[in-house]
PDB file of N, CA and C in Angstrom:
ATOM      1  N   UNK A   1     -15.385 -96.482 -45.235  1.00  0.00           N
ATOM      2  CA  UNK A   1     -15.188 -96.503 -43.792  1.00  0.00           C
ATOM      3  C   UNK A   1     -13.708 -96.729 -43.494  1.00  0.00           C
ATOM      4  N   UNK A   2     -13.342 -95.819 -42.532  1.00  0.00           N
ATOM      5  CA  UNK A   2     -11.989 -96.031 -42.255  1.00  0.00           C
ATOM      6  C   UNK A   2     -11.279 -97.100 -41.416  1.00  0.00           C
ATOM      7  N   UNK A   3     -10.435 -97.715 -41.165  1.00  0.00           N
ATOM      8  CA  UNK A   3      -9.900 -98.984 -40.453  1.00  0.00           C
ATOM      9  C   UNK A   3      -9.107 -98.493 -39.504  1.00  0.00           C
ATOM     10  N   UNK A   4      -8.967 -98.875 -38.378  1.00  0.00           N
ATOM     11  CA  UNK A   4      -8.282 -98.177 -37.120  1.00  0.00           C
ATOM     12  C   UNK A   4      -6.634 -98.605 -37.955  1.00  0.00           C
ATOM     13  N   UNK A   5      -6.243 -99.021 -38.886  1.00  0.00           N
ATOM     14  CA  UNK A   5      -4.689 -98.624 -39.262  1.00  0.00           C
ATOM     15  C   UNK A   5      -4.421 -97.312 -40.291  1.00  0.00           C
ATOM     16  N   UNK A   6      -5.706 -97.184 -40.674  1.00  0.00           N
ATOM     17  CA  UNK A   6      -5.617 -95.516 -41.549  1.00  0.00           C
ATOM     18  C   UNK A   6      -5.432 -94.736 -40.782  1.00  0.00           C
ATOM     19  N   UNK A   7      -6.126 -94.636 -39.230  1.00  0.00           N
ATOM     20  CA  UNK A   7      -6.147 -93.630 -38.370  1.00  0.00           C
ATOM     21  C   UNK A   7      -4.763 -93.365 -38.312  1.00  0.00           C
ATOM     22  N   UNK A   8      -4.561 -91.686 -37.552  1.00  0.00           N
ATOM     23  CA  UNK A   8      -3.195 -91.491 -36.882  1.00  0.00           C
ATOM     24  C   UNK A   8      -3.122 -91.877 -35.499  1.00  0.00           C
ATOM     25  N   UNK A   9      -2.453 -92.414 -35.161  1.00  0.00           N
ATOM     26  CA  UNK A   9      -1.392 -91.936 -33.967  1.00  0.00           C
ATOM     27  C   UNK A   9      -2.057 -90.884 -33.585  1.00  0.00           C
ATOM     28  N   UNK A  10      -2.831 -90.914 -32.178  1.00  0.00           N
ATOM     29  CA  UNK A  10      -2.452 -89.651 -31.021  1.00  0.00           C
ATOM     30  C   UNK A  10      -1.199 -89.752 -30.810  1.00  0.00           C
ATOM     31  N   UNK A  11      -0.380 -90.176 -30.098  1.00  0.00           N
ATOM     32  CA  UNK A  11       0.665 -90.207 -29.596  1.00  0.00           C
ATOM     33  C   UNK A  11       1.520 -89.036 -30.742  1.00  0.00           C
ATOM     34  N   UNK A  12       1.722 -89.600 -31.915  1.00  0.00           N
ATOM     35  CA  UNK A  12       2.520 -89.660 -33.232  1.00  0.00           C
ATOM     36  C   UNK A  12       1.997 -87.565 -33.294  1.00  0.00           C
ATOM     37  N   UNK A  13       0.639 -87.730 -33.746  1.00  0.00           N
ATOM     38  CA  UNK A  13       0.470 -86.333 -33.509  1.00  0.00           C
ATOM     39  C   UNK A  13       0.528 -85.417 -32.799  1.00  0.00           C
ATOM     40  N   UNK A  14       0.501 -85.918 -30.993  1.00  0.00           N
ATOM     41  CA  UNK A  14       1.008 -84.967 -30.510  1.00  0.00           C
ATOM     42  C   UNK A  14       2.461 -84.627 -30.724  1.00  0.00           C
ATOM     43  N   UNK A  15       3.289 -85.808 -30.750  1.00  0.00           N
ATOM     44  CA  UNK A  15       4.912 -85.297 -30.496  1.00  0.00           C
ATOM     45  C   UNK A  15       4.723 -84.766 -32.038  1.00  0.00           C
ATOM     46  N   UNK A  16       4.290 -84.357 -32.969  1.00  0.00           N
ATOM     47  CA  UNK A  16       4.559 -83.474 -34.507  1.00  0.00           C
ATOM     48  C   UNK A  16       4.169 -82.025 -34.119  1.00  0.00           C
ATOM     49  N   UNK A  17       2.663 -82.248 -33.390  1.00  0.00           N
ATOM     50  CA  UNK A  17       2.845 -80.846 -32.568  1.00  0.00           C
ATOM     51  C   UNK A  17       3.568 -79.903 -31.898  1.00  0.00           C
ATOM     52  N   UNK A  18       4.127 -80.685 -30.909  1.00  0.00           N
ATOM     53  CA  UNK A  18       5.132 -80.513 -30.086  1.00  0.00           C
ATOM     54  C   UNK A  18       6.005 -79.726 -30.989  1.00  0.00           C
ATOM     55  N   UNK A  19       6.768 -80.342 -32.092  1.00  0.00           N
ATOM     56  CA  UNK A  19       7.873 -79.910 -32.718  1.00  0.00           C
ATOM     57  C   UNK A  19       7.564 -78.962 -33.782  1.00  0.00           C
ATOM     58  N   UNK A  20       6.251 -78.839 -33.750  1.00  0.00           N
ATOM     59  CA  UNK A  20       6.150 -77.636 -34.982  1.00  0.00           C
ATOM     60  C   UNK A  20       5.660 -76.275 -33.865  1.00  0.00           C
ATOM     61  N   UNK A  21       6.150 -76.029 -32.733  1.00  0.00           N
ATOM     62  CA  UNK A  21       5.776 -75.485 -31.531  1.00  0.00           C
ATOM     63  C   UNK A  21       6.282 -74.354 -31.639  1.00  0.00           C
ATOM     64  N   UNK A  22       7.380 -73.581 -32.005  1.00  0.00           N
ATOM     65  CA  UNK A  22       8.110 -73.335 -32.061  1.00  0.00           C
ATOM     66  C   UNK A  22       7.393 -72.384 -33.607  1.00  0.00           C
ATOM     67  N   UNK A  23       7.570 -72.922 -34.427  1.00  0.00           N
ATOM     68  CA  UNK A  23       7.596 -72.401 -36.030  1.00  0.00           C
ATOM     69  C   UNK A  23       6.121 -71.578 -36.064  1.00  0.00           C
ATOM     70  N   UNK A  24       4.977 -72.355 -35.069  1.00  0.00           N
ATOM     71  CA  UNK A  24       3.556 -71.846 -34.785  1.00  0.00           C
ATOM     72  C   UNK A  24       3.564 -70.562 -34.356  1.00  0.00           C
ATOM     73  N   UNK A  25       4.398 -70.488 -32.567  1.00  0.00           N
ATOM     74  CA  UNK A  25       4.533 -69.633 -32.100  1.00  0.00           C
ATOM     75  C   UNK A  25       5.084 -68.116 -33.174  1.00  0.00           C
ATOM     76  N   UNK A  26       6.465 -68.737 -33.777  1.00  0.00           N
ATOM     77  CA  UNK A  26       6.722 -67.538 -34.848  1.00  0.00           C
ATOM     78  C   UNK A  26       5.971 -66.825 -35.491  1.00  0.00           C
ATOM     79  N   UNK A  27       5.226 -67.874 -36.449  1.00  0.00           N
ATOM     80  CA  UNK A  27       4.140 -67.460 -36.910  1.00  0.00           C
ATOM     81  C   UNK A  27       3.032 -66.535 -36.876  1.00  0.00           C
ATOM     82  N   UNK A  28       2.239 -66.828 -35.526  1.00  0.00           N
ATOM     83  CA  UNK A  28       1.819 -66.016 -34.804  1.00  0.00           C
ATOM     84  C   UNK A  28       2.314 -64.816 -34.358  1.00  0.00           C
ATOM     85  N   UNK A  29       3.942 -64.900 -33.958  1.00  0.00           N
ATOM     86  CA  UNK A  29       4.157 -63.751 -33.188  1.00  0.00           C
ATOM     87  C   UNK A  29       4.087 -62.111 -34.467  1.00  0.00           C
ATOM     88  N   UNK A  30       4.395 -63.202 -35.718  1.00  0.00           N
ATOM     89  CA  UNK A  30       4.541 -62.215 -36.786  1.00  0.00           C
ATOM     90  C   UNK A  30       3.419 -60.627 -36.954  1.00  0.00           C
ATOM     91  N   UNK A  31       1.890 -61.463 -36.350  1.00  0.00           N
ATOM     92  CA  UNK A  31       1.344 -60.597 -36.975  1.00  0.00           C
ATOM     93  C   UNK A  31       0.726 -59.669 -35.676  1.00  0.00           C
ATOM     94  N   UNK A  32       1.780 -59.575 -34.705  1.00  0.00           N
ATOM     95  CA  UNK A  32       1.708 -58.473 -33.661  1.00  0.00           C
ATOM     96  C   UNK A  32       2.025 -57.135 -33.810  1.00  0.00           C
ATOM     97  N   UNK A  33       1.769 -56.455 -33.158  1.00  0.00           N
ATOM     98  CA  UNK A  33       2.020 -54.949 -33.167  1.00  0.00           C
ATOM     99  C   UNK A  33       3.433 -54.586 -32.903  1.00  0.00           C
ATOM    100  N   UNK A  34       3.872 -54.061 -34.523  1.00  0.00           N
ATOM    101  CA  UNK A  34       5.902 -53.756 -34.084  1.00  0.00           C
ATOM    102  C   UNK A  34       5.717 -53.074 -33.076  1.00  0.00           C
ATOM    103  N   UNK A  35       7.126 -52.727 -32.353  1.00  0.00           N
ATOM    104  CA  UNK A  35       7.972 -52.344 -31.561  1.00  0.00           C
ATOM    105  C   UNK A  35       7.955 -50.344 -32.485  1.00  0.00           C
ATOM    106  N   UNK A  36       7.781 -49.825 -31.452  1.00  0.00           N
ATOM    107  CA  UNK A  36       7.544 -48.114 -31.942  1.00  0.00           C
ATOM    108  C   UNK A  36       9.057 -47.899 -32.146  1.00  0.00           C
ATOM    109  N   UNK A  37      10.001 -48.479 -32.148  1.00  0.00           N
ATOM    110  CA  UNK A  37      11.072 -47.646 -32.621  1.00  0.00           C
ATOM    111  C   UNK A  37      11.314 -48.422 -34.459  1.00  0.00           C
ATOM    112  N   UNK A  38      10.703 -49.407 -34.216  1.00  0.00           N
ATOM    113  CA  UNK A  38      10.616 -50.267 -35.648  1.00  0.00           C
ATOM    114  C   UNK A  38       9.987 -49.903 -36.919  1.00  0.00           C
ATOM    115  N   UNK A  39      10.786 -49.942 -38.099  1.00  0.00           N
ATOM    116  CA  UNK A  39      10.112 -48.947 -39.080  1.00  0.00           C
ATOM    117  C   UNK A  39       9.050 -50.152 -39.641  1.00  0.00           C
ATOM    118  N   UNK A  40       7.834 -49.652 -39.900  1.00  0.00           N
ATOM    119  CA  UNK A  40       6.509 -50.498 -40.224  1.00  0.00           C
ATOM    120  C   UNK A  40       6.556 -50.027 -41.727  1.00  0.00           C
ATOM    121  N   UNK A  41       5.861 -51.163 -42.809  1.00  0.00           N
ATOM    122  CA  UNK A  41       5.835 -51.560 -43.947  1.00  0.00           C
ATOM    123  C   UNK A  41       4.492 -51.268 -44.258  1.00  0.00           C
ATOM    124  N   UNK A  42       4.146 -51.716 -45.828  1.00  0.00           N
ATOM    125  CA  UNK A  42       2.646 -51.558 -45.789  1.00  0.00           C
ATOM    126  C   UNK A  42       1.787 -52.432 -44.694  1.00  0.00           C
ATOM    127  N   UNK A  43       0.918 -51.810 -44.712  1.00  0.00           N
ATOM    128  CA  UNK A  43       0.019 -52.402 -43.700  1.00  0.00           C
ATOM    129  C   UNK A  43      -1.763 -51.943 -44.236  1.00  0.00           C
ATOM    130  N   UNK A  44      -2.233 -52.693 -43.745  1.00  0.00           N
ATOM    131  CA  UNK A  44      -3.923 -52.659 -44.206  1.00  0.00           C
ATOM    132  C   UNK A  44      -4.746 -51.608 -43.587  1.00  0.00           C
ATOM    133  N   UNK A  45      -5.223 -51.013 -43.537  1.00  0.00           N
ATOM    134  CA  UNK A  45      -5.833 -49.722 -43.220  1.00  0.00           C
ATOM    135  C   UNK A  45      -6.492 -49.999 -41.986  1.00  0.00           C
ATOM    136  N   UNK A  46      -7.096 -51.387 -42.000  1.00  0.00           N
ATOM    137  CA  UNK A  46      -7.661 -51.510 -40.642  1.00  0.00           C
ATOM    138  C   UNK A  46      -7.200 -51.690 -39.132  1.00  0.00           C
ATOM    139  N   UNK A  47      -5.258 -51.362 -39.575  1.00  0.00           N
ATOM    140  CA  UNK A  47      -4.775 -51.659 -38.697  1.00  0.00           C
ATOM    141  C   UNK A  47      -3.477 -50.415 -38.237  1.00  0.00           C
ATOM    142  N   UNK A  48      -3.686 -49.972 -39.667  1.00  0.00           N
ATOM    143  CA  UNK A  48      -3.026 -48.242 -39.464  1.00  0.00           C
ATOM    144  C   UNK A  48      -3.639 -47.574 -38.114  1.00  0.00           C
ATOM    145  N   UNK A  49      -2.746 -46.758 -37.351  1.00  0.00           N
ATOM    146  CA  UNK A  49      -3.003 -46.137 -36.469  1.00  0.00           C
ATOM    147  C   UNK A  49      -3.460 -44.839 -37.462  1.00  0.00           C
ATOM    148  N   UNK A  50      -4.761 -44.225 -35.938  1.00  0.00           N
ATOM    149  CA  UNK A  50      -5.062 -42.718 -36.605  1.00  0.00           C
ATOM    150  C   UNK A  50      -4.615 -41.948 -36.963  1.00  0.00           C
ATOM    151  N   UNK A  51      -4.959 -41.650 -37.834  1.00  0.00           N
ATOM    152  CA  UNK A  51      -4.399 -40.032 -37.707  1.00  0.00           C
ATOM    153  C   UNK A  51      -5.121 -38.692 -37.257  1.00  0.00           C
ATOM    154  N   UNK A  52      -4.820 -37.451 -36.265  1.00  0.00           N
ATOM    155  CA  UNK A  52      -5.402 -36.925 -35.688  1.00  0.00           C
ATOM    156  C   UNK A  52      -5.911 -36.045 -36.592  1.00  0.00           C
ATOM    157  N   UNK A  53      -7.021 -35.193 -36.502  1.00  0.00           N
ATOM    158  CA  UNK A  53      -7.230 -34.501 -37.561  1.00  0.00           C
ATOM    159  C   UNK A  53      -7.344 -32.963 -37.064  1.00  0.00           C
ATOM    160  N   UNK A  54      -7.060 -31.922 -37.563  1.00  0.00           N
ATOM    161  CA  UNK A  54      -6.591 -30.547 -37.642  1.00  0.00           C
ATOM    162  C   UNK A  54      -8.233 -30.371 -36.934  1.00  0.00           C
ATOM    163  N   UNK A  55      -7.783 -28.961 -35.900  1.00  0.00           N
ATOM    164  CA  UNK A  55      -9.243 -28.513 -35.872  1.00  0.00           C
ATOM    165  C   UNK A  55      -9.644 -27.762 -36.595  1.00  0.00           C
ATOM    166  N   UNK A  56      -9.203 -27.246 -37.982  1.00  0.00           N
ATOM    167  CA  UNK A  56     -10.064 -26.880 -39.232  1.00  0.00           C
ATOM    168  C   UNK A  56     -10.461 -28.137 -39.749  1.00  0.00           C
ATOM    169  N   UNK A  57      -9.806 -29.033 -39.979  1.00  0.00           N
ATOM    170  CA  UNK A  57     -10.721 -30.332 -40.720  1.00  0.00           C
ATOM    171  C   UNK A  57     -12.183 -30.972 -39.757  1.00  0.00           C
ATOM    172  N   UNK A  58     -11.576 -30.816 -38.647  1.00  0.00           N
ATOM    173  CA  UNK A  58     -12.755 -31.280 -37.455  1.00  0.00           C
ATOM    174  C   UNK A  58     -13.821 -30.447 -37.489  1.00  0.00           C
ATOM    175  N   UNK A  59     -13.596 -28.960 -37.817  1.00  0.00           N
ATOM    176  CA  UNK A  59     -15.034 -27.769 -38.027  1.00  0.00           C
ATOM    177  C   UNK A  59     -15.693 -28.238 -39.763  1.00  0.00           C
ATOM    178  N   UNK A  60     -14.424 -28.364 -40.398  1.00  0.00           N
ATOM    179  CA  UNK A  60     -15.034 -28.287 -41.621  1.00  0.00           C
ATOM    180  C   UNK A  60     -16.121 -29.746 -42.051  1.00  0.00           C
ATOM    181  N   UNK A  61     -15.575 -30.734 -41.095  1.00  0.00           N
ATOM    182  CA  UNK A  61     -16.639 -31.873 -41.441  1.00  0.00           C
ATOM    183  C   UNK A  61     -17.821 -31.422 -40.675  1.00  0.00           C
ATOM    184  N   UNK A  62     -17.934 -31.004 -39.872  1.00  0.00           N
ATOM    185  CA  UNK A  62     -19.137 -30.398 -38.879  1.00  0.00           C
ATOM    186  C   UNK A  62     -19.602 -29.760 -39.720  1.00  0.00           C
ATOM    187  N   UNK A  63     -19.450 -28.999 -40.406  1.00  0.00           N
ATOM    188  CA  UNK A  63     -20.271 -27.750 -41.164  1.00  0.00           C
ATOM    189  C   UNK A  63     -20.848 -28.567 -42.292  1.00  0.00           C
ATOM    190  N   UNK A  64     -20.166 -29.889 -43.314  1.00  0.00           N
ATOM    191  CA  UNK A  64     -20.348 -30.474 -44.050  1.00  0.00           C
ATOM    192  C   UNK A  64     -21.937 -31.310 -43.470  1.00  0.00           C
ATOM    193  N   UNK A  65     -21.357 -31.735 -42.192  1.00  0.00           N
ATOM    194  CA  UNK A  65     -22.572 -32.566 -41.837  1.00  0.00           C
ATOM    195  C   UNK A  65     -24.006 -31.568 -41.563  1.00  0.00           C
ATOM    196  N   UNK A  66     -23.690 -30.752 -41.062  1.00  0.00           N
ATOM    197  CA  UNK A  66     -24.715 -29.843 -40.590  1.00  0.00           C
ATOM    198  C   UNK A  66     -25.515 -29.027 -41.654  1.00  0.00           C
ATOM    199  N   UNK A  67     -24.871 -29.093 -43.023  1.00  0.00           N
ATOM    200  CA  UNK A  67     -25.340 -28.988 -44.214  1.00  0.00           C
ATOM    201  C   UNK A  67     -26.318 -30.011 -44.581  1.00  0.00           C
ATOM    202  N   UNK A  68     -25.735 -30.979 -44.578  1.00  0.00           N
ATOM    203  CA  UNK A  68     -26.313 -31.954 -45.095  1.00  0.00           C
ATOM    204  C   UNK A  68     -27.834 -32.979 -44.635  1.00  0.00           C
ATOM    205  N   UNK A  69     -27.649 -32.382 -42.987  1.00  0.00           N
ATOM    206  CA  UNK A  69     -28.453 -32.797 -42.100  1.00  0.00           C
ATOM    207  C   UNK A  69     -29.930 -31.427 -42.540  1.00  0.00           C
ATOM    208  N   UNK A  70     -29.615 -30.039 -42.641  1.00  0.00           N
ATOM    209  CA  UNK A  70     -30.391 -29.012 -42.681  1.00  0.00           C
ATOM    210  C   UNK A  70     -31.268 -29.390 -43.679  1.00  0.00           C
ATOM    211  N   UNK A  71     -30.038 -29.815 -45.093  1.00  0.00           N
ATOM    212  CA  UNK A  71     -30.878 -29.840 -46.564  1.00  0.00           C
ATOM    213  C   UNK A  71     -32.190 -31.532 -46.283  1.00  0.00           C
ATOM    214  N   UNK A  72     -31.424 -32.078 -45.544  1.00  0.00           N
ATOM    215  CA  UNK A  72     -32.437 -33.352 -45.649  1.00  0.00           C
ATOM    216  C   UNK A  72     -33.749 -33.030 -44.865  1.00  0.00           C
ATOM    217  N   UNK A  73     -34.030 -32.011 -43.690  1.00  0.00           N
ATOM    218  CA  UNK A  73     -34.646 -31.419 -43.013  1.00  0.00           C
ATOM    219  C   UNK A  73     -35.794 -31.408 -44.162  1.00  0.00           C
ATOM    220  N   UNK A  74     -35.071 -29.962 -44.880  1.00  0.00           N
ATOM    221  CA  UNK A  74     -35.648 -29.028 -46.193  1.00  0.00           C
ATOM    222  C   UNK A  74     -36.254 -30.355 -46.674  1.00  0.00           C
ATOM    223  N   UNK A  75     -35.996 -31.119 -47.478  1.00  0.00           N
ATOM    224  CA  UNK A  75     -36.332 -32.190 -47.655  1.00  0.00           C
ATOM    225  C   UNK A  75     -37.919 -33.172 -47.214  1.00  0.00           C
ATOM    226  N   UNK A  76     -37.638 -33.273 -46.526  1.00  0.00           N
ATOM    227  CA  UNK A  76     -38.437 -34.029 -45.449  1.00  0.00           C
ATOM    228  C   UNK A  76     -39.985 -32.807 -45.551  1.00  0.00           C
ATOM    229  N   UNK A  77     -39.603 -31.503 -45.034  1.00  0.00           N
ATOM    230  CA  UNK A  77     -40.463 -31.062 -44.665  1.00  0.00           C
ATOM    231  C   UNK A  77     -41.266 -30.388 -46.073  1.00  0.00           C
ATOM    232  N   UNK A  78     -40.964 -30.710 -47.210  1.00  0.00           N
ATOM    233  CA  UNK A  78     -41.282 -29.965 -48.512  1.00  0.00           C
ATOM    234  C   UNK A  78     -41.699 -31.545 -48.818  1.00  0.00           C
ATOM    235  N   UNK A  79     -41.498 -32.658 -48.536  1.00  0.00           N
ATOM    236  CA  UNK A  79     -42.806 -34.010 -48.694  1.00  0.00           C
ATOM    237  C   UNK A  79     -43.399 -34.088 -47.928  1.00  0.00           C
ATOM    238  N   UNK A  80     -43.602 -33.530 -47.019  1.00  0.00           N
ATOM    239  CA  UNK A  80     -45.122 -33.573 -45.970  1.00  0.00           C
ATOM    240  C   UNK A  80     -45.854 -32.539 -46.510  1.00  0.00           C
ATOM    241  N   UNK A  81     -45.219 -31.184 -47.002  1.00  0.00           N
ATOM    242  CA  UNK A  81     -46.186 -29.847 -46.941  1.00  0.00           C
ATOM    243  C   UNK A  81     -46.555 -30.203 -48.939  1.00  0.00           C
ATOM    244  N   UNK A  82     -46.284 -31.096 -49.582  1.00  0.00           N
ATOM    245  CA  UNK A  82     -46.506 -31.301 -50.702  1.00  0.00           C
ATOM    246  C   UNK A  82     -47.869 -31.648 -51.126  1.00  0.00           C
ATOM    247  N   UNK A  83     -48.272 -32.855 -50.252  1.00  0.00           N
ATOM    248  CA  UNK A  83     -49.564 -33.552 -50.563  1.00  0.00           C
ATOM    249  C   UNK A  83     -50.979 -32.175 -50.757  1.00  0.00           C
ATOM    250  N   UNK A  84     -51.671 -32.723 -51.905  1.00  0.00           N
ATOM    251  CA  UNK A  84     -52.579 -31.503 -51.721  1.00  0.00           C
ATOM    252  C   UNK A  84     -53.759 -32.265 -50.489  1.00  0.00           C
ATOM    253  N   UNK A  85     -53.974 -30.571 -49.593  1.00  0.00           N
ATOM    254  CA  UNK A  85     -54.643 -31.241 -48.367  1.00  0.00           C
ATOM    255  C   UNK A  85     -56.189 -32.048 -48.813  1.00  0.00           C
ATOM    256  N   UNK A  86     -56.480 -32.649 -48.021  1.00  0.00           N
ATOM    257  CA  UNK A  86     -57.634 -33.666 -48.129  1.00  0.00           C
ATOM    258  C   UNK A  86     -58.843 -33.339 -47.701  1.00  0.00           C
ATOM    259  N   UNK A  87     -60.288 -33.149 -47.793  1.00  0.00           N
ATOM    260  CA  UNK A  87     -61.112 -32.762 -46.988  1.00  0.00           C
ATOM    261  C   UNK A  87     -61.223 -33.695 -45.930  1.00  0.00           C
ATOM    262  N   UNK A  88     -61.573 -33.023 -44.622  1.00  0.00           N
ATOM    263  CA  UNK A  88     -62.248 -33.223 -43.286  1.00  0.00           C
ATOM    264  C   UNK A  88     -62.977 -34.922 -43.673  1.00  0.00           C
ATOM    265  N   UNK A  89     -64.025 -34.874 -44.428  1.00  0.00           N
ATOM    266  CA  UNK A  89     -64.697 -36.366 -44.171  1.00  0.00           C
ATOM    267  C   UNK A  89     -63.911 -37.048 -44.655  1.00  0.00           C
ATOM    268  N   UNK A  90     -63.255 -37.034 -45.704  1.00  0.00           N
ATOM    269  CA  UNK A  90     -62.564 -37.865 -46.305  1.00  0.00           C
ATOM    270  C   UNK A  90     -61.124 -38.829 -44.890  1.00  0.00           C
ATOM    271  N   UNK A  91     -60.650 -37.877 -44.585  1.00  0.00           N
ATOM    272  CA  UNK A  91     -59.954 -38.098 -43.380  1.00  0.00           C
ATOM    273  C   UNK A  91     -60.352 -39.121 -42.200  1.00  0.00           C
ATOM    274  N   UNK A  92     -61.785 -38.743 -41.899  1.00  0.00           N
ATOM    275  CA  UNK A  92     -62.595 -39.122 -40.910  1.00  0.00           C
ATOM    276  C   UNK A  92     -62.713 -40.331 -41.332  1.00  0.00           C
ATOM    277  N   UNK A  93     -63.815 -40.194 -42.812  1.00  0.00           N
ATOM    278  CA  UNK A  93     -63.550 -42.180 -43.032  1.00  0.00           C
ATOM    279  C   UNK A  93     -62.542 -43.354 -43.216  1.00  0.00           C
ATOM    280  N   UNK A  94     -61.133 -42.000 -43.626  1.00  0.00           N
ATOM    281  CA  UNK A  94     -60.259 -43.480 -43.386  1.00  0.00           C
ATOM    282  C   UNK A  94     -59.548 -43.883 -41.865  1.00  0.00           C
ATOM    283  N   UNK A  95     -59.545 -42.981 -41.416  1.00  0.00           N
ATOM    284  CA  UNK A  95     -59.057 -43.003 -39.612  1.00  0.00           C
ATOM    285  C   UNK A  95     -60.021 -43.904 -39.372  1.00  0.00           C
ATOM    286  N   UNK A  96     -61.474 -44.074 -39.772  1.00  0.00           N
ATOM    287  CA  UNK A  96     -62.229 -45.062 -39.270  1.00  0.00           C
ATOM    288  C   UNK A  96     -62.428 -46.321 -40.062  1.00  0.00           C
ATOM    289  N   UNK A  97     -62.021 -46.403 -41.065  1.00  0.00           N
ATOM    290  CA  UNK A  97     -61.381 -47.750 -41.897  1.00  0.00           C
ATOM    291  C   UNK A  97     -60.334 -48.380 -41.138  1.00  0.00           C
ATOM    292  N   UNK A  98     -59.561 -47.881 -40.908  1.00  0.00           N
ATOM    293  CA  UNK A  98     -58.196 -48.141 -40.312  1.00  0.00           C
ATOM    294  C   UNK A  98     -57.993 -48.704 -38.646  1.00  0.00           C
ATOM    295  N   UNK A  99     -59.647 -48.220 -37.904  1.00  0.00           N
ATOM    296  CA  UNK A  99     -59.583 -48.681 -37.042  1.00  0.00           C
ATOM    297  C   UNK A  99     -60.378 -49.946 -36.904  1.00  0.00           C
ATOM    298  N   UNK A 100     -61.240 -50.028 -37.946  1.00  0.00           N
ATOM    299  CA  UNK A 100     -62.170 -50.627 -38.046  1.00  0.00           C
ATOM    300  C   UNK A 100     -61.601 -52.333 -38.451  1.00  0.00           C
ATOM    301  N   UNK A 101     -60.697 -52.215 -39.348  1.00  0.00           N
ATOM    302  CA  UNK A 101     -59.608 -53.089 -40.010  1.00  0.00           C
ATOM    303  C   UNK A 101     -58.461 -53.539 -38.864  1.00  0.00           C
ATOM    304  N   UNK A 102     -58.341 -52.860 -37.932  1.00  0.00           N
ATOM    305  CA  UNK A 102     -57.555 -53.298 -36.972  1.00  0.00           C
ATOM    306  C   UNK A 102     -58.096 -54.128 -36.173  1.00  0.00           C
ATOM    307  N   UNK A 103     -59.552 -53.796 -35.469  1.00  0.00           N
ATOM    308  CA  UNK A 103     -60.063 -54.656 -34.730  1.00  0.00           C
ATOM    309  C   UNK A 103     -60.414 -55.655 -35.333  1.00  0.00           C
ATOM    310  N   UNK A 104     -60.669 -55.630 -36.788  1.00  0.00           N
ATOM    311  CA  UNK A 104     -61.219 -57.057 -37.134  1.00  0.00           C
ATOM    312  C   UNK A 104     -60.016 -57.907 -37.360  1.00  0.00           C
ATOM    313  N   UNK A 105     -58.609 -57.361 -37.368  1.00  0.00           N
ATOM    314  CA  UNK A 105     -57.264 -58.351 -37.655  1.00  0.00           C
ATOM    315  C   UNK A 105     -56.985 -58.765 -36.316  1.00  0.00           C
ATOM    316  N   UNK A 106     -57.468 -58.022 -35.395  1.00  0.00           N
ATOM    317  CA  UNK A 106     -57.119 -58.236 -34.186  1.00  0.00           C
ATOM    318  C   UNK A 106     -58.350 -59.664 -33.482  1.00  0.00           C
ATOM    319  N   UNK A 107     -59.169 -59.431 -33.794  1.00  0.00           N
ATOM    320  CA  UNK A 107     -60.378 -60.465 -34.046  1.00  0.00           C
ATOM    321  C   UNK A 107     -59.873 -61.532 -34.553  1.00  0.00           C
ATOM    322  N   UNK A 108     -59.769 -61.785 -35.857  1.00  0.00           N
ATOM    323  CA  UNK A 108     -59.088 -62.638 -36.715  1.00  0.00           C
ATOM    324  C   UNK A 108     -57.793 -63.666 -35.882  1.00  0.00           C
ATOM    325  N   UNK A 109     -56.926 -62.946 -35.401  1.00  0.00           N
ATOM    326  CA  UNK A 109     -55.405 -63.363 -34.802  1.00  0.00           C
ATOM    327  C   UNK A 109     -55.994 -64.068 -33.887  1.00  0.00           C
ATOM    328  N   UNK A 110     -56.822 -63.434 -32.683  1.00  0.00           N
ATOM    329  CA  UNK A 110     -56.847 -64.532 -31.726  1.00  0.00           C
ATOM    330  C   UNK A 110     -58.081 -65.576 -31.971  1.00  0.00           C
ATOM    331  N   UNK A 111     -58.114 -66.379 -30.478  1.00  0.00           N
ATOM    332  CA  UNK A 111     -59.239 -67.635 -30.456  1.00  0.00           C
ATOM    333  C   UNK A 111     -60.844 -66.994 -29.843  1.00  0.00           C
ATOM    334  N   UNK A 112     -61.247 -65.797 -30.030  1.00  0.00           N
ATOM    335  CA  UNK A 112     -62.004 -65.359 -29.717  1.00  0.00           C
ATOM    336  C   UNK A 112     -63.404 -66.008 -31.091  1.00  0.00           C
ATOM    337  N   UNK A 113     -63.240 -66.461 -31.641  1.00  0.00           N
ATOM    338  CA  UNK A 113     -64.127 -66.803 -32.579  1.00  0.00           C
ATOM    339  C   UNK A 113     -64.620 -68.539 -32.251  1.00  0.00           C
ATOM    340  N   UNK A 114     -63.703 -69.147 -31.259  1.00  0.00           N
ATOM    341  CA  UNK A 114     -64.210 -70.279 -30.765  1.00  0.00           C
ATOM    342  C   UNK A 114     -64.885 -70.397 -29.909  1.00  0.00           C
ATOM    343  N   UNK A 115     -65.167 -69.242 -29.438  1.00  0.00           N
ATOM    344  CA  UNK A 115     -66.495 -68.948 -28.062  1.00  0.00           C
ATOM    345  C   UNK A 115     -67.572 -69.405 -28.494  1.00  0.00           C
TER     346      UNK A 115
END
């Protein structure tokens, strides 16, 4: 446990504040956005300005995506049309499993069983 003579000084800490006021501010000001006539150094990517991109690069990612979007299509629709189809009853009884299993979870969840 600490003894009120370990403590600091408010007083003591503000005026250290005070005087490191100055060196803070610098500090800070450092990691602002240069001045556009100022030549800039490395810098972290997340803070690089854009760069604009050609309107062949702007078509050519479009076409990339629009590829890629078609083939996942292809995709998609060659695992639905895959399954071998199912007969009619078979269908019927699980659509009615499924509903059947719902109402009884739905049963289950609430206080309808304390009636």
């Amino acid at each position: 446990m600490s003894t009120p003579e370990d403590q600091p000084n408010a007083e003591e800490a503000l005026a250290r504040a005070r005087a490191a006021r100055e060196q803070m501010a610098a500090v800070l000001d450092e990691d602002q956005e240069p001045a556009v006539d100022e030549p800039v150094g490395w810098r972290p990517i997340w803070k690089r300005p854009r760069k604009s991109k050609s309107k062949a690069a702007k078509k050519g990612e479009l076409r990339k995506q629009r590829k890629r979007l078609q083939e996942a299509g292809k995709c998609r629709l060659a695992a639905g049309n895959s399954r071998r189809p199912r007969s009619r009853q078979s269908r019927i009884g699980n659509a009615a499993a499924l509903r059947d299993a719902r109402a009884l979870s739905r049963v289950r969840h609430s206080n309808a069983w304390l009636w």
